[in-house]
PDB file of N, CA and C in Angstrom:
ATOM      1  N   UNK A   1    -146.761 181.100 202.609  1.00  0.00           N
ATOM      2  CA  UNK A   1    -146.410 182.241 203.440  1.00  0.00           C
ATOM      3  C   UNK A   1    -144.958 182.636 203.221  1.00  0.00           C
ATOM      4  N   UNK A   2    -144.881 183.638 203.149  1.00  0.00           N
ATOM      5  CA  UNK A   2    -143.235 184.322 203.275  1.00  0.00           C
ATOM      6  C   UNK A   2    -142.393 184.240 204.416  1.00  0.00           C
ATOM      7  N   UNK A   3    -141.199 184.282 204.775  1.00  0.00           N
ATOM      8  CA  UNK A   3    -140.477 184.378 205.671  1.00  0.00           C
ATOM      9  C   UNK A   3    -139.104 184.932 205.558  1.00  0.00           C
ATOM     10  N   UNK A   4    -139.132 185.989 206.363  1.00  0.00           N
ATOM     11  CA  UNK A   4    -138.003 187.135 205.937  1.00  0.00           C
ATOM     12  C   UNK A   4    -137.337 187.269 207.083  1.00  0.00           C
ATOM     13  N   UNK A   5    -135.955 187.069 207.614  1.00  0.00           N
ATOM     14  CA  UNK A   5    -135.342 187.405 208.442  1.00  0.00           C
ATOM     15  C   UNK A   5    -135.784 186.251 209.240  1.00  0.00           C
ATOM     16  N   UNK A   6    -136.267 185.132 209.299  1.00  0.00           N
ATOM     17  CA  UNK A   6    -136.624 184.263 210.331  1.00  0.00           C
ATOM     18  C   UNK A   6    -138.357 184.539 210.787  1.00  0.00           C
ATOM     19  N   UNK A   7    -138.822 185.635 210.135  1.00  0.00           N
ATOM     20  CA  UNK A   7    -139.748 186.192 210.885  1.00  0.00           C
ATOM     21  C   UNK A   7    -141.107 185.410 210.065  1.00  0.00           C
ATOM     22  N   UNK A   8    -142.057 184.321 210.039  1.00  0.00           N
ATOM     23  CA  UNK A   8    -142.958 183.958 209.354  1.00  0.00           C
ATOM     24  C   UNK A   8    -144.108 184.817 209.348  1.00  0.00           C
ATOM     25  N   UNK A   9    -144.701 185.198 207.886  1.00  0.00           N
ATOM     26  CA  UNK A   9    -146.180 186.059 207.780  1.00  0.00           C
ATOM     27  C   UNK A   9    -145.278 187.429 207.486  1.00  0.00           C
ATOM     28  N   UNK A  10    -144.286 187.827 207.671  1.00  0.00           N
ATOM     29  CA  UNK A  10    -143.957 188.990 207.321  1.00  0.00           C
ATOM     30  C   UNK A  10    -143.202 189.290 205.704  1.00  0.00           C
ATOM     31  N   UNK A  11    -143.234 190.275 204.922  1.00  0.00           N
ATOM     32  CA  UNK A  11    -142.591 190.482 203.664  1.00  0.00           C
ATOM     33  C   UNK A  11    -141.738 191.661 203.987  1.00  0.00           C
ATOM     34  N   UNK A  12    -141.164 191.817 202.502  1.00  0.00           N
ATOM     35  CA  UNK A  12    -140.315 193.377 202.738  1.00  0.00           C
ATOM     36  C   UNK A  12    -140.763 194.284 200.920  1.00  0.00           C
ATOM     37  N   UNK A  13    -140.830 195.488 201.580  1.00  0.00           N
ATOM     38  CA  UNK A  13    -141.390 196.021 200.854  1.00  0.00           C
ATOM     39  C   UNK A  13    -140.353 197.229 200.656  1.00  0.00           C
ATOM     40  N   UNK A  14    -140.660 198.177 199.673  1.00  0.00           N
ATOM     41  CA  UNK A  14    -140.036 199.496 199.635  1.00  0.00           C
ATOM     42  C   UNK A  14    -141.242 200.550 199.556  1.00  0.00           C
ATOM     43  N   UNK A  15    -141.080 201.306 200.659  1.00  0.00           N
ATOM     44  CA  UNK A  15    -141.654 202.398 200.713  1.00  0.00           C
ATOM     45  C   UNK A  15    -140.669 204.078 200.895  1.00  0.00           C
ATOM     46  N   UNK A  16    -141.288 204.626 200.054  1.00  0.00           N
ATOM     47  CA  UNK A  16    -140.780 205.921 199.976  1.00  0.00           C
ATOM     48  C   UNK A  16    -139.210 205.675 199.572  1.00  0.00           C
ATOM     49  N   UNK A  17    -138.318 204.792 199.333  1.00  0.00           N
ATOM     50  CA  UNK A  17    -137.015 204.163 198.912  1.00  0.00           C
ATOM     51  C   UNK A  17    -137.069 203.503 200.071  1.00  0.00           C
ATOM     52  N   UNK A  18    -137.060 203.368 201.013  1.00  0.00           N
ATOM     53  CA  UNK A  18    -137.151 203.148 202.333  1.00  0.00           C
ATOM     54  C   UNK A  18    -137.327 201.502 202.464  1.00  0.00           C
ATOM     55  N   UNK A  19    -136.628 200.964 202.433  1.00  0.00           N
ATOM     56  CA  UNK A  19    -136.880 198.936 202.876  1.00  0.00           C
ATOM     57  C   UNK A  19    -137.446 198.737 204.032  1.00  0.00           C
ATOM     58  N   UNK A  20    -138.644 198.149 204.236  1.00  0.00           N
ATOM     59  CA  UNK A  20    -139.578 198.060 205.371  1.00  0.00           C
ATOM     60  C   UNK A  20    -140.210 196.671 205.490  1.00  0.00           C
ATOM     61  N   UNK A  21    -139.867 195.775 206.312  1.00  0.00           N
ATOM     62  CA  UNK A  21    -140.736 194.952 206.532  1.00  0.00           C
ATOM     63  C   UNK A  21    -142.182 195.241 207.098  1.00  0.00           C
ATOM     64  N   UNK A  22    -143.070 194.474 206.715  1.00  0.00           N
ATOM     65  CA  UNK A  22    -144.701 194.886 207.120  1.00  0.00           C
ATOM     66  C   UNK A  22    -145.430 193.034 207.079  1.00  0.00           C
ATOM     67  N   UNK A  23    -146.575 192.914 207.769  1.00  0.00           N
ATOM     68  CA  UNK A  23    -147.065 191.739 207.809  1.00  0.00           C
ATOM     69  C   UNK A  23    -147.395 191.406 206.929  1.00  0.00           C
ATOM     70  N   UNK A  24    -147.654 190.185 206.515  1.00  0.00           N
ATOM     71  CA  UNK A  24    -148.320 189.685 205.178  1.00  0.00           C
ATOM     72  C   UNK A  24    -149.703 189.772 205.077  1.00  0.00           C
ATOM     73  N   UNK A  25    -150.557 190.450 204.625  1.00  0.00           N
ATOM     74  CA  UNK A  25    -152.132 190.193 204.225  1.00  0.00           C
ATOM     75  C   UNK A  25    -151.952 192.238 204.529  1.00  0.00           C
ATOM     76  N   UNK A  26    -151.020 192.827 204.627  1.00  0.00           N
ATOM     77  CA  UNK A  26    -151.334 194.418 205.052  1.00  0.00           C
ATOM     78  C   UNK A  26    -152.326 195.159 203.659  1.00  0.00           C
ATOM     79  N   UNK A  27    -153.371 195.463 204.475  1.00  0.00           N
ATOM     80  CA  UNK A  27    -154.095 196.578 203.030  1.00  0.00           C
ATOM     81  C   UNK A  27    -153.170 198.007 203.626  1.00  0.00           C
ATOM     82  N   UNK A  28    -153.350 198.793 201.970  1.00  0.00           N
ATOM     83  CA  UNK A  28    -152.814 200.187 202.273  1.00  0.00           C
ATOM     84  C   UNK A  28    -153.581 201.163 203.301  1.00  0.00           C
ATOM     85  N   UNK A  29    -154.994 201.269 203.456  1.00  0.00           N
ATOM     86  CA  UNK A  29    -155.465 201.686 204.476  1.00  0.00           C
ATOM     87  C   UNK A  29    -154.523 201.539 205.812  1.00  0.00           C
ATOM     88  N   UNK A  30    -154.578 199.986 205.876  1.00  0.00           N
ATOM     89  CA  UNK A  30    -153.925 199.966 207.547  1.00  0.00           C
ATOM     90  C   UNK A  30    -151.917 200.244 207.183  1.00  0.00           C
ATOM     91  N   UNK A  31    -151.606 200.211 206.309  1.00  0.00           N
ATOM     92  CA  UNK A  31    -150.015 200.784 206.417  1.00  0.00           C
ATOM     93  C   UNK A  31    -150.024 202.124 206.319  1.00  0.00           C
ATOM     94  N   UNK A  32    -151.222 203.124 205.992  1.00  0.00           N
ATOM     95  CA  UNK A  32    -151.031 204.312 206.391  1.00  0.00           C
ATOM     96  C   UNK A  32    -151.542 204.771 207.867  1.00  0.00           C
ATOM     97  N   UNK A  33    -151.918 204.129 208.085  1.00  0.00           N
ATOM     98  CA  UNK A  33    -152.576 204.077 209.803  1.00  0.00           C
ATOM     99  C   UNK A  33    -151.571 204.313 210.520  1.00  0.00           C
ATOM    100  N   UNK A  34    -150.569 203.030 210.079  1.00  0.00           N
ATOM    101  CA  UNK A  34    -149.369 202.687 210.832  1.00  0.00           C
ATOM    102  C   UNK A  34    -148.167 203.733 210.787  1.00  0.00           C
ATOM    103  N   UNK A  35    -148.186 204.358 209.398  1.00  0.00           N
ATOM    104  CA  UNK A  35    -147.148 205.274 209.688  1.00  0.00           C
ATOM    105  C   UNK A  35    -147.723 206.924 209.867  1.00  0.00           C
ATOM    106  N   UNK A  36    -148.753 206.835 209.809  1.00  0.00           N
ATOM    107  CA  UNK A  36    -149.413 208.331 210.491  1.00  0.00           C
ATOM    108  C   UNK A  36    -149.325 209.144 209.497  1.00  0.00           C
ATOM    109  N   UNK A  37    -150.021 208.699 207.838  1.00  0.00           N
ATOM    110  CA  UNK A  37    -150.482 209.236 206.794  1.00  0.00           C
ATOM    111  C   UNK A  37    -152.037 209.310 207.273  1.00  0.00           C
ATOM    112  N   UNK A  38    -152.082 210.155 206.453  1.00  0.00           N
ATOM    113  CA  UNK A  38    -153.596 210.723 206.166  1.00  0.00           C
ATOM    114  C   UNK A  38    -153.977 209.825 204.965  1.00  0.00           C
ATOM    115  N   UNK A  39    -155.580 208.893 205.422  1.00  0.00           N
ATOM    116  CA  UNK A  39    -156.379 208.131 204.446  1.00  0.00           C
ATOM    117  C   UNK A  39    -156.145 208.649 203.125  1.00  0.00           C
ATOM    118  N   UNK A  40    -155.972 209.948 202.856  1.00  0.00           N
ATOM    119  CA  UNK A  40    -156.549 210.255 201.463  1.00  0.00           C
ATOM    120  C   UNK A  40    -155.155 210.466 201.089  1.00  0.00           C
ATOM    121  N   UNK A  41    -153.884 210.355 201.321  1.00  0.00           N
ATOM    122  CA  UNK A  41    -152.594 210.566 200.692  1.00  0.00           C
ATOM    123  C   UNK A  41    -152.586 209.824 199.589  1.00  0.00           C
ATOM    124  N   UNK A  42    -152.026 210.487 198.310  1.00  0.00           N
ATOM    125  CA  UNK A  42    -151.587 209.920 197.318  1.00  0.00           C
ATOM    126  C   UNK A  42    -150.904 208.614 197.210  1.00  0.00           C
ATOM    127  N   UNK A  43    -151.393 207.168 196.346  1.00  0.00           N
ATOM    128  CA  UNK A  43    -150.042 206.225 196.599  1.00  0.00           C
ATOM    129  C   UNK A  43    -149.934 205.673 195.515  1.00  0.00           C
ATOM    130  N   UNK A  44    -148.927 205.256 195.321  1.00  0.00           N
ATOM    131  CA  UNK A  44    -148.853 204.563 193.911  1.00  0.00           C
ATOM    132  C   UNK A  44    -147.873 202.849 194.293  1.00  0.00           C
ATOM    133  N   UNK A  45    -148.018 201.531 194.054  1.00  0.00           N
ATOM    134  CA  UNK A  45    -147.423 200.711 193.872  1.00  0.00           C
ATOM    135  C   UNK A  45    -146.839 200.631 192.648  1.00  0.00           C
ATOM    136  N   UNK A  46    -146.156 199.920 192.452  1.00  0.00           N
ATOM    137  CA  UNK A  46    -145.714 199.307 191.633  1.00  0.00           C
ATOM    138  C   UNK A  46    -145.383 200.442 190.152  1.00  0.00           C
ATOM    139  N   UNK A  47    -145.488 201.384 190.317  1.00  0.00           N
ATOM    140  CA  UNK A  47    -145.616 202.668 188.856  1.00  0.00           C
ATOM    141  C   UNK A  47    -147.279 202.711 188.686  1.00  0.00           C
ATOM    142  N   UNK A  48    -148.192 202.128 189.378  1.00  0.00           N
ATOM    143  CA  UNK A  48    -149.778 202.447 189.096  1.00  0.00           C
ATOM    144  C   UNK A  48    -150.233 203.511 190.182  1.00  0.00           C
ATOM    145  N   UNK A  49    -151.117 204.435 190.573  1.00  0.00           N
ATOM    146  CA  UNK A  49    -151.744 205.169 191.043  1.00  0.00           C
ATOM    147  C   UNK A  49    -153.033 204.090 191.485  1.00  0.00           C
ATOM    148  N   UNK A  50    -152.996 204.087 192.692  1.00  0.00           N
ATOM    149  CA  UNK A  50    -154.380 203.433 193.527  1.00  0.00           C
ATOM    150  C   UNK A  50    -155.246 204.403 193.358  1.00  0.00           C
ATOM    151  N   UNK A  51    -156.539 203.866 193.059  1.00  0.00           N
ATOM    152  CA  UNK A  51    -157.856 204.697 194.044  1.00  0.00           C
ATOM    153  C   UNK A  51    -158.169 204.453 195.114  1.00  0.00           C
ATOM    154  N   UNK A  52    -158.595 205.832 195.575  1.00  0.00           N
ATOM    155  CA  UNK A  52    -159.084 205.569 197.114  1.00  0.00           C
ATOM    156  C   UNK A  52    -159.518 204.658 197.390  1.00  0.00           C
ATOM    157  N   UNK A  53    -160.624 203.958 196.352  1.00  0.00           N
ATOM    158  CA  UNK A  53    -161.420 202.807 196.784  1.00  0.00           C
ATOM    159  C   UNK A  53    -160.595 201.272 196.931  1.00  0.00           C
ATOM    160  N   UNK A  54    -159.416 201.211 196.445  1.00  0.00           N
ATOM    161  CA  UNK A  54    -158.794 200.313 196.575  1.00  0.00           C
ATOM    162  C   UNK A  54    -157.959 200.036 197.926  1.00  0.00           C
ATOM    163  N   UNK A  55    -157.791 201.387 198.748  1.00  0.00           N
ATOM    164  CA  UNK A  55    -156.530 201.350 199.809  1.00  0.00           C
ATOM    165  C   UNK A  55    -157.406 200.190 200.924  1.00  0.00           C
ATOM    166  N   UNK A  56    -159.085 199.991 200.835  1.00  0.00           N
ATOM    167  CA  UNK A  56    -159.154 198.834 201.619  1.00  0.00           C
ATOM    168  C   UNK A  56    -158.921 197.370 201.420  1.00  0.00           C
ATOM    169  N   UNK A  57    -158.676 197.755 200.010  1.00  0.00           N
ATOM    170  CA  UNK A  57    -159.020 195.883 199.349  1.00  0.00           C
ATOM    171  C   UNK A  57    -157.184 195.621 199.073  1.00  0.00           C
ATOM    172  N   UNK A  58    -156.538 196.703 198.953  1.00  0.00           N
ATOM    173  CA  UNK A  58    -155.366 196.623 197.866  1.00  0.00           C
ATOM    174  C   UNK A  58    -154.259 195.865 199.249  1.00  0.00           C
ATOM    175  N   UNK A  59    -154.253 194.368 199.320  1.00  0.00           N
ATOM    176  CA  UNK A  59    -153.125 193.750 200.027  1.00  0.00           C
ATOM    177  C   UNK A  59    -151.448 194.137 199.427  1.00  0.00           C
ATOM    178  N   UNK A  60    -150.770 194.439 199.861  1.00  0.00           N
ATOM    179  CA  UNK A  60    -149.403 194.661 199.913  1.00  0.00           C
ATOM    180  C   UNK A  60    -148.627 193.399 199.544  1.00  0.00           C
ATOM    181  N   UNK A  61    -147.926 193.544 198.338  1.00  0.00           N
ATOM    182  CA  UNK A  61    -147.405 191.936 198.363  1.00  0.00           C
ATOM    183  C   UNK A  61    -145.848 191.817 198.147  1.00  0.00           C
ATOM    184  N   UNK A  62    -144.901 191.161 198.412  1.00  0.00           N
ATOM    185  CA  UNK A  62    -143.636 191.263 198.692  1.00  0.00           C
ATOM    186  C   UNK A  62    -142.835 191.346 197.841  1.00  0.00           C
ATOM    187  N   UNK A  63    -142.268 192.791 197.942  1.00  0.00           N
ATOM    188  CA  UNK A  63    -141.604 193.372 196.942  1.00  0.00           C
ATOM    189  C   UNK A  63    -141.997 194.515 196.175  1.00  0.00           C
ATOM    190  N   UNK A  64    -143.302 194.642 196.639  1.00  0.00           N
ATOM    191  CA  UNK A  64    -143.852 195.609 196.068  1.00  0.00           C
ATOM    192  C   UNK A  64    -142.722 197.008 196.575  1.00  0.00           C
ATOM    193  N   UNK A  65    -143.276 197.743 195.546  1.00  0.00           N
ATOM    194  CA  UNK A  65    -142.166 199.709 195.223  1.00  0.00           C
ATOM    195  C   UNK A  65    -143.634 200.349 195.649  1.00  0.00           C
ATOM    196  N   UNK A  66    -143.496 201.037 196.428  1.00  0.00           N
ATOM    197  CA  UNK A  66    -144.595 201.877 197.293  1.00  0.00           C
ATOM    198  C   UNK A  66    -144.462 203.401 197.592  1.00  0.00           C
ATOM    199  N   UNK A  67    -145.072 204.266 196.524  1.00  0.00           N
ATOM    200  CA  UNK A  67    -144.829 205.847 196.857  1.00  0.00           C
ATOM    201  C   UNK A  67    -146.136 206.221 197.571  1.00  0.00           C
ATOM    202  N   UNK A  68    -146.031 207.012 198.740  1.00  0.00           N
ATOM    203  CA  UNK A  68    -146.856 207.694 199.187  1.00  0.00           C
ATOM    204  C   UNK A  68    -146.275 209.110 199.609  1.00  0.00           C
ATOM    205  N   UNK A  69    -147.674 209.660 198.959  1.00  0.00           N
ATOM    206  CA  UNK A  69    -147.609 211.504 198.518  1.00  0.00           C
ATOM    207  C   UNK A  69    -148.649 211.973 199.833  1.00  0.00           C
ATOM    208  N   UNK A  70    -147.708 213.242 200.507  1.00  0.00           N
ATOM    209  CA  UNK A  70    -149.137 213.329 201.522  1.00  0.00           C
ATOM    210  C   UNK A  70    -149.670 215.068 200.724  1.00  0.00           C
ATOM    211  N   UNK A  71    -151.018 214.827 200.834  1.00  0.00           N
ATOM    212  CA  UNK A  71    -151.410 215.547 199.751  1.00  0.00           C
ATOM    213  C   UNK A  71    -151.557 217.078 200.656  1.00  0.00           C
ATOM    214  N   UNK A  72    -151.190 218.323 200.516  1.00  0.00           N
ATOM    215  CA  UNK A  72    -151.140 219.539 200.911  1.00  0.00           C
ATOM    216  C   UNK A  72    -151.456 220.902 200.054  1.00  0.00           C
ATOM    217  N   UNK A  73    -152.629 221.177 201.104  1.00  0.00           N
ATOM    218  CA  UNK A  73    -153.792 222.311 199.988  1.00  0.00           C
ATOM    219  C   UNK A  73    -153.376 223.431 201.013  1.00  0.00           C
ATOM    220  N   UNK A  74    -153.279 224.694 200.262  1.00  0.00           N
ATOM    221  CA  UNK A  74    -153.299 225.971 200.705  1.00  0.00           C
ATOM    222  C   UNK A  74    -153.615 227.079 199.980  1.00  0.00           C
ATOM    223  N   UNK A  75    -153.783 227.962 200.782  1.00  0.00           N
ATOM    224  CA  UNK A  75    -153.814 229.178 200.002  1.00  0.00           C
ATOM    225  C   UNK A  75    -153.429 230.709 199.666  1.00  0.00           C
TER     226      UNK A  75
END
């Protein structure tokens, strides 16, 4: 298990440049929950592009570089 700041089970991650601690075992589904993205927003770890089908399985792991795109259609 990790331990960051004293805090056990938690990692630190970068999102959007942004340094964020988040729990350890987080799928991307539930870290967009948490920050009030929309399921289907664009994300990419690490320089890879997720599929949708991954944001339930895809655990977050410490240190990971985390872009999320919120995706916007108009006309």
């Amino acid at each position: 298990m990790s331990e960051i700041l004293g805090n056990p089970g938690k990692i630190k991650v970068l999102i959007n440049k942004e340094e964020v601690i988040v729990e350890e075992g987080t799928v991307i589904k539930s870290l967009l929950a948490e920050r009030g993205a929309k399921s289907r927003s664009a994300v990419w770890v690490n320089g890879r592009q997720l599929l949708l089908a991954e944001y339930d399985t895809y655990q977050i792991q410490d240190g990971d570089n985390i872009k999320i795109l919120r995706v916007v259609a108009g006309g």
